[in-house]
N, C-alpha and C. Protein backbone atom coordinates (compact mmCIF):
# COMPACT_ATOMS: atom_id res chain seq x y z
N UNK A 1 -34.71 -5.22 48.72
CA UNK A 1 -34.85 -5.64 47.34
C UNK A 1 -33.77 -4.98 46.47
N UNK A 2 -33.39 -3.88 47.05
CA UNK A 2 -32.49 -3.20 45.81
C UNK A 2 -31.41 -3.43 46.10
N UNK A 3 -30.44 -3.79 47.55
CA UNK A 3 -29.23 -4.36 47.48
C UNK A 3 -29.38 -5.78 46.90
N UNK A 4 -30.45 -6.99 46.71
CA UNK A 4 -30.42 -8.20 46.21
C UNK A 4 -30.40 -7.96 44.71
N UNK A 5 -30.50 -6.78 44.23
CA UNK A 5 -30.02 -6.61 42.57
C UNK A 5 -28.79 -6.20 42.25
N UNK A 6 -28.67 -4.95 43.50
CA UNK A 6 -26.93 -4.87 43.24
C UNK A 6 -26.28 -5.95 43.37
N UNK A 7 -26.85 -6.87 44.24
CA UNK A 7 -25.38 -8.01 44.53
C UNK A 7 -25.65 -8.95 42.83
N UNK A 8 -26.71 -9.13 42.61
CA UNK A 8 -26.91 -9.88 40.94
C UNK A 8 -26.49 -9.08 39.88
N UNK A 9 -26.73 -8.38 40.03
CA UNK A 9 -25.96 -7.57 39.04
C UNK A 9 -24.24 -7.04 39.41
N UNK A 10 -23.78 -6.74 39.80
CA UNK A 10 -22.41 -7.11 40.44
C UNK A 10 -21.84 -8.91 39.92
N UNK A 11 -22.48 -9.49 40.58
CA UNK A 11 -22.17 -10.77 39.77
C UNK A 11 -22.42 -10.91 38.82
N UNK A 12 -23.35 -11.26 38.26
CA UNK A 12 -23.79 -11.15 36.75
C UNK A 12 -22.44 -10.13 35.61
N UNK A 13 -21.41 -9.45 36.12
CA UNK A 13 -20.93 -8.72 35.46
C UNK A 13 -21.75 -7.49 34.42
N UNK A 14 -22.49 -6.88 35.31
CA UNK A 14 -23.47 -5.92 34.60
C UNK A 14 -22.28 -4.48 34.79
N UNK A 15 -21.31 -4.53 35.11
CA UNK A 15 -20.02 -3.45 35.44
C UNK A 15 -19.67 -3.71 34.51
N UNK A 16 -19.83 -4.25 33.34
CA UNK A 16 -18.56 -4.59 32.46
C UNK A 16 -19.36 -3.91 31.18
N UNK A 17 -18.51 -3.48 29.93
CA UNK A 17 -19.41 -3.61 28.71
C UNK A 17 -18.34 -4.11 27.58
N UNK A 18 -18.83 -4.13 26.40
CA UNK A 18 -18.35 -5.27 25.50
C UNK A 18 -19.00 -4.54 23.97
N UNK A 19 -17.89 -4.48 23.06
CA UNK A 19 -18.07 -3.55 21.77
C UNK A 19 -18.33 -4.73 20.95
N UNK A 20 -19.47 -4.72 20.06
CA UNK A 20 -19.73 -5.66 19.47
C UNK A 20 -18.51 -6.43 18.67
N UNK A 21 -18.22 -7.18 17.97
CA UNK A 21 -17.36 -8.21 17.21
C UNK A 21 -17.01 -7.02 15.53
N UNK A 22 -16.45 -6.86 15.28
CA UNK A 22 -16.08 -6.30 14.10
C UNK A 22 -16.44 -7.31 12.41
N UNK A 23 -17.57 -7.07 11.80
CA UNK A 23 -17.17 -8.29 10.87
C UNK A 23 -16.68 -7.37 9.55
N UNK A 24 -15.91 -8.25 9.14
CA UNK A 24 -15.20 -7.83 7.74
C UNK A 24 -16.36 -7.16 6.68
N UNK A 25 -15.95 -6.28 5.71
CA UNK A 25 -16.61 -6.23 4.91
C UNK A 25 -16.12 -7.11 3.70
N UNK A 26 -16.85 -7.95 2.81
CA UNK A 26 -16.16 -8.76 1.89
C UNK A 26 -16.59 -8.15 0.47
N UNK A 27 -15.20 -8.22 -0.11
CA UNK A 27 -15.26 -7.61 -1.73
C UNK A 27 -14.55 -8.54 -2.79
N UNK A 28 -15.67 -9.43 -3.65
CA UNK A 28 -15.06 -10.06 -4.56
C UNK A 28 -15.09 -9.38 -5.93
N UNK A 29 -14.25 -10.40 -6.84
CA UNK A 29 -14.32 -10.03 -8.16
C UNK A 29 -14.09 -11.24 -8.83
N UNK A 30 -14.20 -11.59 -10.35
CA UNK A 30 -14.08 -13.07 -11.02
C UNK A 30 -14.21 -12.15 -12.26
N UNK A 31 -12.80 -13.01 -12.94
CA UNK A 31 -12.60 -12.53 -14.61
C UNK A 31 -12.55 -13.64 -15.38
N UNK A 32 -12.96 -15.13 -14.80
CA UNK A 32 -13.22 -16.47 -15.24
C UNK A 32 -12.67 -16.38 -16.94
N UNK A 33 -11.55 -17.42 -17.17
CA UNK A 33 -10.98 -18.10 -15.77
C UNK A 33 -10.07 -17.86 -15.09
N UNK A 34 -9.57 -16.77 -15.90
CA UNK A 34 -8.29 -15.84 -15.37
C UNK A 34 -8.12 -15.68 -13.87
N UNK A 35 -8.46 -15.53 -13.11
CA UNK A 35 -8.78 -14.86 -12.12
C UNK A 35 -10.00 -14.65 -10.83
N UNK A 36 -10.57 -15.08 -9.97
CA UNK A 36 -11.20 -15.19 -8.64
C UNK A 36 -10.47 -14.69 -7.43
N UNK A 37 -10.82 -13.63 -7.09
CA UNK A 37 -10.62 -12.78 -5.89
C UNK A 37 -11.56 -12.58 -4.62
N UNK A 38 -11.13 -12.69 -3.47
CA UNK A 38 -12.39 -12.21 -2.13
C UNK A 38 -11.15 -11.47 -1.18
N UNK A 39 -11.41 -10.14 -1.11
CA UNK A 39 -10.80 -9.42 -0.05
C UNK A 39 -12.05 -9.20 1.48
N UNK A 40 -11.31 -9.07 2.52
CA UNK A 40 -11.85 -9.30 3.92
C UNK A 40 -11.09 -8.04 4.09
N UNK A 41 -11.82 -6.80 4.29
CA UNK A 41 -11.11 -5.84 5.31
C UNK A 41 -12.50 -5.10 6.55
N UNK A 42 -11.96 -4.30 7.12
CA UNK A 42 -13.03 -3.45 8.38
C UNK A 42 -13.42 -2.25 8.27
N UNK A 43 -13.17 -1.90 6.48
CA UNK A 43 -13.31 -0.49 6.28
C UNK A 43 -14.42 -0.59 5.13
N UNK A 44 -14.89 0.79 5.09
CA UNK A 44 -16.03 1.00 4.24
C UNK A 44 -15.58 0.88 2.74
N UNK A 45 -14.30 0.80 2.38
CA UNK A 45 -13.31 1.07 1.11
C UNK A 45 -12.38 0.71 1.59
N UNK A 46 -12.12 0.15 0.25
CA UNK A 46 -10.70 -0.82 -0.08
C UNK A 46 -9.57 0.00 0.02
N UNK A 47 -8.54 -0.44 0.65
CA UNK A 47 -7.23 0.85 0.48
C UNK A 47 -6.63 0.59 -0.64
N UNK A 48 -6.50 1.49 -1.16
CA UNK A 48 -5.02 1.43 -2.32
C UNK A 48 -3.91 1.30 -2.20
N UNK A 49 -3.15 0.33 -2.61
CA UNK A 49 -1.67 0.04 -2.13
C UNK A 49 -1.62 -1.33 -2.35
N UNK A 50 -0.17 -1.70 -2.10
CA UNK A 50 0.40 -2.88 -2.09
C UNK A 50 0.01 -3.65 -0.82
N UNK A 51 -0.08 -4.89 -0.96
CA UNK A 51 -1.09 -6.16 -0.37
C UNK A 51 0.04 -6.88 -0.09
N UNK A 52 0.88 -6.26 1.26
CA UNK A 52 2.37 -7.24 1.49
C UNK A 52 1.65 -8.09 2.42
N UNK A 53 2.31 -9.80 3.09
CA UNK A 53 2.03 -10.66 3.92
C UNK A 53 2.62 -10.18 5.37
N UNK A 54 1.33 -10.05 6.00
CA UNK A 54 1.98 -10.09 7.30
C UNK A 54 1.02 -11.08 8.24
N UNK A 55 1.43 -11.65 9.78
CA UNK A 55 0.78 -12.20 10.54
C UNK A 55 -0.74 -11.38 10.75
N UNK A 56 -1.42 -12.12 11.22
CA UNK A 56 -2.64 -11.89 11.48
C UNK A 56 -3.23 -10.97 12.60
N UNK A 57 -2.44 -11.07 13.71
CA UNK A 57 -2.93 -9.83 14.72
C UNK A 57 -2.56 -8.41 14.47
N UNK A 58 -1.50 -7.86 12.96
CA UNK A 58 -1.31 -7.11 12.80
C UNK A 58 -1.63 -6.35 11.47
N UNK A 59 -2.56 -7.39 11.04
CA UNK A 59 -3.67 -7.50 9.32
C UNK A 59 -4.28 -6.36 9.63
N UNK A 60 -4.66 -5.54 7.92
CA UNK A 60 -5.52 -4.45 7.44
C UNK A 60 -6.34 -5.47 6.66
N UNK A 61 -6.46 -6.92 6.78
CA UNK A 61 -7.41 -7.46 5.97
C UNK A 61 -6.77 -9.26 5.57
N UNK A 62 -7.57 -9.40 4.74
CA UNK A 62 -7.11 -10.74 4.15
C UNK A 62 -7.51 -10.75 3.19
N UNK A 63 -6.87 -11.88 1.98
CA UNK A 63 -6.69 -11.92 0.85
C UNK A 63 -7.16 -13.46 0.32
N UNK A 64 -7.92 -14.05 -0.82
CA UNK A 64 -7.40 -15.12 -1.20
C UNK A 64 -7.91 -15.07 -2.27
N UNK A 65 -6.99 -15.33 -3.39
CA UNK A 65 -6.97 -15.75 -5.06
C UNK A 65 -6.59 -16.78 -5.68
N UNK A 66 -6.96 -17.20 -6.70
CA UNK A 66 -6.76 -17.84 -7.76
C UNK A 66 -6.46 -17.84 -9.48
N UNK A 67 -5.62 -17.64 -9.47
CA UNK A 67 -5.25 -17.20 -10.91
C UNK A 67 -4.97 -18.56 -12.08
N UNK A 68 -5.29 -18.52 -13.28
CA UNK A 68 -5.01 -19.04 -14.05
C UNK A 68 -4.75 -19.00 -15.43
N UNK A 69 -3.60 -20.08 -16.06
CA UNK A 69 -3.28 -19.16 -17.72
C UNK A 69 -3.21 -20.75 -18.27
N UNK A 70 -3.65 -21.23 -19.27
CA UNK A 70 -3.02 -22.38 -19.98
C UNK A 70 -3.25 -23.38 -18.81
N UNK A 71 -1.94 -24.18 -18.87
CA UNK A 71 -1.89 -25.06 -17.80
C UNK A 71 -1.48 -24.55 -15.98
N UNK A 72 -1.55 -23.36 -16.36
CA UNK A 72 -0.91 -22.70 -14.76
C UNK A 72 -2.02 -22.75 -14.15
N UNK A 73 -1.90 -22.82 -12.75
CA UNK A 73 -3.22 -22.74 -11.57
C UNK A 73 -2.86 -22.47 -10.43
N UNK A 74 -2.72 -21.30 -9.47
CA UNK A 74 -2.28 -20.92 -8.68
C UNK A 74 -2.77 -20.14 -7.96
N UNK A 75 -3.20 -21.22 -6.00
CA UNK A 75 -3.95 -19.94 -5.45
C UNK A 75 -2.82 -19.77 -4.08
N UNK A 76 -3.72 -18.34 -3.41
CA UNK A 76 -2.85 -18.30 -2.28
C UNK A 76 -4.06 -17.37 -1.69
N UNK A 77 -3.45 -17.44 0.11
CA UNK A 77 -4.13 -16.57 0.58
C UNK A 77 -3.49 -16.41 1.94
N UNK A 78 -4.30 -15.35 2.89
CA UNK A 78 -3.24 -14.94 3.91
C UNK A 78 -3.69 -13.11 4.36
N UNK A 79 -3.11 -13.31 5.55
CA UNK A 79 -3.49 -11.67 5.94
C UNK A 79 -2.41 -10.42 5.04
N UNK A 80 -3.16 -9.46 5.48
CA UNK A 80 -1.81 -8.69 4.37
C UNK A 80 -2.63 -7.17 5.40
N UNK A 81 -1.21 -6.12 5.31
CA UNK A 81 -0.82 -4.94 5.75
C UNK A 81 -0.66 -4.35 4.30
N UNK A 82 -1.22 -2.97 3.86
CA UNK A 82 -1.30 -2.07 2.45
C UNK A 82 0.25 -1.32 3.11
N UNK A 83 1.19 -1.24 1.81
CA UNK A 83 2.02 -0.42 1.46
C UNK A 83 1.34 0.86 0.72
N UNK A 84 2.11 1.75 0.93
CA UNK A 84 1.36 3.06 -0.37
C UNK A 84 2.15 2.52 -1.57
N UNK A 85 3.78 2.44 -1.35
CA UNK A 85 4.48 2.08 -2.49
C UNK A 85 5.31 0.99 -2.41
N UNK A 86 5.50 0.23 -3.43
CA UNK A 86 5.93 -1.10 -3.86
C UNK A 86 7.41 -1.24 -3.55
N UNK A 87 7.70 -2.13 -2.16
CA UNK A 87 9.52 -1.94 -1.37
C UNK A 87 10.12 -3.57 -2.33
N UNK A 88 11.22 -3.08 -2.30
CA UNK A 88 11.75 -4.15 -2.65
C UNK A 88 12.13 -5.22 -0.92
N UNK A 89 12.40 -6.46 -1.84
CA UNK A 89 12.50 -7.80 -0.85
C UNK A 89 11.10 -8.18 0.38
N UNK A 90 9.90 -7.44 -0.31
CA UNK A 90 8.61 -7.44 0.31
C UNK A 90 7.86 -8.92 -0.15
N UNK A 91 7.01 -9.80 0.36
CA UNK A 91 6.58 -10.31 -0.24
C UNK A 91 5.09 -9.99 -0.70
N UNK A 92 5.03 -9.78 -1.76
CA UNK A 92 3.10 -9.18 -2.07
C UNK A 92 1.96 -10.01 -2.50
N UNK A 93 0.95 -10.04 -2.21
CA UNK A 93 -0.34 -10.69 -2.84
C UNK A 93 -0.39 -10.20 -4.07
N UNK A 94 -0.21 -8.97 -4.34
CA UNK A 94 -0.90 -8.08 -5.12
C UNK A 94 -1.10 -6.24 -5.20
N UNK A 95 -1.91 -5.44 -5.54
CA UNK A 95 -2.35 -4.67 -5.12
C UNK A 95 -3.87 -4.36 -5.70
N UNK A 96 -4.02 -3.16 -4.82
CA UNK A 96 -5.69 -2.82 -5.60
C UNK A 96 -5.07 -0.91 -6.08
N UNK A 97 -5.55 -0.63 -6.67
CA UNK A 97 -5.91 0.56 -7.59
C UNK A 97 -7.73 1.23 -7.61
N UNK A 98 -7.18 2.21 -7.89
CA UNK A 98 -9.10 2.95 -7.25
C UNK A 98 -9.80 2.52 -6.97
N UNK A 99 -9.44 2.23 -5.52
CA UNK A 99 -10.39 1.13 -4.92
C UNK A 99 -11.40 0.29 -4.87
N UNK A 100 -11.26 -0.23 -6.43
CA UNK A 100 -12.09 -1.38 -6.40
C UNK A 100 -11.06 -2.19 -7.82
N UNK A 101 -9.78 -2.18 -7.97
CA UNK A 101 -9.59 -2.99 -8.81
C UNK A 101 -8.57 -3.93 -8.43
N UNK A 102 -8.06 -5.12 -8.34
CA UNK A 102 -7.03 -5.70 -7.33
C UNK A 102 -6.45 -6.45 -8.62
N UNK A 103 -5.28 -6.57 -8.75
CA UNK A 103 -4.53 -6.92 -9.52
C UNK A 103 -3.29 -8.06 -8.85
N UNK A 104 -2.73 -9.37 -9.65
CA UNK A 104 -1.89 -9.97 -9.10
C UNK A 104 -0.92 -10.00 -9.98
N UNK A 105 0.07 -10.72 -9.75
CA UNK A 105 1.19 -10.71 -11.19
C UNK A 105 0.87 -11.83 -11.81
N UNK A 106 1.03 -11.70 -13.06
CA UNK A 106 0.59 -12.24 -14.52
C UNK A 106 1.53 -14.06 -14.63
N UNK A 107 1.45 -14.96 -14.69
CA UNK A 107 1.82 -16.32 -14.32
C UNK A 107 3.07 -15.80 -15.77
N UNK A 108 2.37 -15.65 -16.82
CA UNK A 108 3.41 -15.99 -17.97
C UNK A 108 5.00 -14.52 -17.83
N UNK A 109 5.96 -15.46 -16.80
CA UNK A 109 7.10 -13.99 -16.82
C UNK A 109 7.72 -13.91 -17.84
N UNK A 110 7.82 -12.81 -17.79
CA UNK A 110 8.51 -12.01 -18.96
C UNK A 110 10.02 -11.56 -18.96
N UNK A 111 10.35 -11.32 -19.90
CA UNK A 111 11.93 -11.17 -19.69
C UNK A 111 12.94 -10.48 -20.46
N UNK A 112 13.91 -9.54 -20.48
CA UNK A 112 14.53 -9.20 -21.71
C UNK A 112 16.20 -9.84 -21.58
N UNK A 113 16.51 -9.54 -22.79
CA UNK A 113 17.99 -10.55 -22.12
C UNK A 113 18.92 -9.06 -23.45
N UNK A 114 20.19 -9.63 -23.17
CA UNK A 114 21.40 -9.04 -23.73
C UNK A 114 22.49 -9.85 -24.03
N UNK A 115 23.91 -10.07 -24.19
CA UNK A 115 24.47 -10.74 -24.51
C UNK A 115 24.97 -11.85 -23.41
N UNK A 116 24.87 -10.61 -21.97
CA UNK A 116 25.65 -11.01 -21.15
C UNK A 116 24.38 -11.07 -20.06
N UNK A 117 23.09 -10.25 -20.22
CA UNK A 117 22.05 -10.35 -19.12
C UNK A 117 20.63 -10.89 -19.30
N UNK A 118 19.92 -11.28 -18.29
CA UNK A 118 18.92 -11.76 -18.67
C UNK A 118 17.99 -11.10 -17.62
N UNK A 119 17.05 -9.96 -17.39
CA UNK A 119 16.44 -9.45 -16.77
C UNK A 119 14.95 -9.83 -16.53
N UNK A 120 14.46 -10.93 -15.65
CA UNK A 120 13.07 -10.97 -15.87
C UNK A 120 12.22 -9.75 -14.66
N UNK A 121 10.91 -9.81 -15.38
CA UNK A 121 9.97 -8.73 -15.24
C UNK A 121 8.63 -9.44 -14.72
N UNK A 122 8.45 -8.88 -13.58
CA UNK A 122 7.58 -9.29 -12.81
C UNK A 122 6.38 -8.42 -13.38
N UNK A 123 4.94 -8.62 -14.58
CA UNK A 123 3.77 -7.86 -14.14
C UNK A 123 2.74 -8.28 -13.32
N UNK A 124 2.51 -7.16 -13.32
CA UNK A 124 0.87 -7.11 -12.14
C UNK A 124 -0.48 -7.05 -13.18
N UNK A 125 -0.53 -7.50 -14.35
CA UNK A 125 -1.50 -6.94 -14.92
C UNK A 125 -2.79 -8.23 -14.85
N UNK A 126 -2.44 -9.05 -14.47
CA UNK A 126 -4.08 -9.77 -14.19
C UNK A 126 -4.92 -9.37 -13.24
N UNK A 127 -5.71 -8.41 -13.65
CA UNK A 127 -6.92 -7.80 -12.80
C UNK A 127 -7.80 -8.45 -12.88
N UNK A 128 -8.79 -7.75 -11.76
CA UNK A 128 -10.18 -7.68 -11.75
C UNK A 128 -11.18 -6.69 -11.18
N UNK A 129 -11.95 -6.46 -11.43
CA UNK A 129 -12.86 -5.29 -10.96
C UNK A 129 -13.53 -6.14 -9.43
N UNK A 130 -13.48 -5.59 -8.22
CA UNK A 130 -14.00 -5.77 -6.95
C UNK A 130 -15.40 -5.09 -7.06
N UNK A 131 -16.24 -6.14 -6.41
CA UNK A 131 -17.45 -5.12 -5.48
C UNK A 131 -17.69 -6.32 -4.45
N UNK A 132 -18.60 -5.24 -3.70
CA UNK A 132 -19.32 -5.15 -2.15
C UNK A 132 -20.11 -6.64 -2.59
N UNK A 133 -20.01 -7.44 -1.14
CA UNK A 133 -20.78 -8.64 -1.48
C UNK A 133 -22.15 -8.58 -0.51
C-alpha cells in the first residue's frame, strides 16, 4: 500500500511546490475632473520616485491615468520602473511624493521666451492624493 502512494504521489507531482501568485496591491485617487489615477504595485507602499516606462517583465508596477483641462483629455497607461531622481531623455508617467500623492504634468505648457529664446516648462503639478483600494 505504501509504495502504491509513492508511485501516485510521484506522479501526481507531490515533489514539486508552487508560491502562491503575487496580486498587486491597487491604489487609486480622483480629483474629478482633473484627474483619475489607479497604481498596481507588490509592495505594502508606494515608492517615491519617478514613474519612467519600461517593459513589463521588468515593472515595479503599473500605471493608468487620465487627466483633463478645458478641452484637453488625455489618458495613458503602461508598466513603469521608480527612478529616485528625474534623468533627462527618460520617458515618465509621472511621479508619486510621500507615498501616497502621484502627480502628472499639467496639459496647459508653460513657457518663457526672450528675444532670441523660447524655453518651455514642463510641470508636474496635477495631483492627487492615493489610497489603498
Amino acid at each position: 500500500m505504501r509504495l502504491l502512494m509513492l508511485i501516485v504521489c510521484c506522479l501526481a507531482g507531490c515533489s514539486t511546490i508552487r508560491a502562491p501568485e503575487l496580486k498587486p496591491i491597487v491604489w487609486v485617487g480622483e480629483s474629478r475632473p482633473m484627474l483619475l489615477a489607479e497604481l498596481k504595485v507588490r509592495t505594502l507602499t508606494l515608492p517615491d520616485g519617478w514613474l519612467a516606462s519600461s517593459p513589463a517583465d521588468s515593472a515595479d508596477g503599473s500605471v493608468a491615468y487620465r487627466k483633463r483641462s478645458n478641452s484637453y483629455d488625455f489618458a495613458e497607461s503602461g508598466y513603469f520602473v521608480v527612478h529616485p531622481k528625474w534623468q533627462a531623455g527618460v520617458r515618465y508617467f509621472g511621479f508619486v511624493k510621500d507615498g501616497k500623492t502621484f502627480c502628472v504634468a499639467n496639459p496647459e505648457q508653460q513657457s518663457e521666451g526672450t528675444d532670441t529664446t523660447v524655453t518651455y516648462i514642463t510641470a508636474y503639478d496635477f495631483c492627487v492624493q492615493l489610497h489603498r483600494q
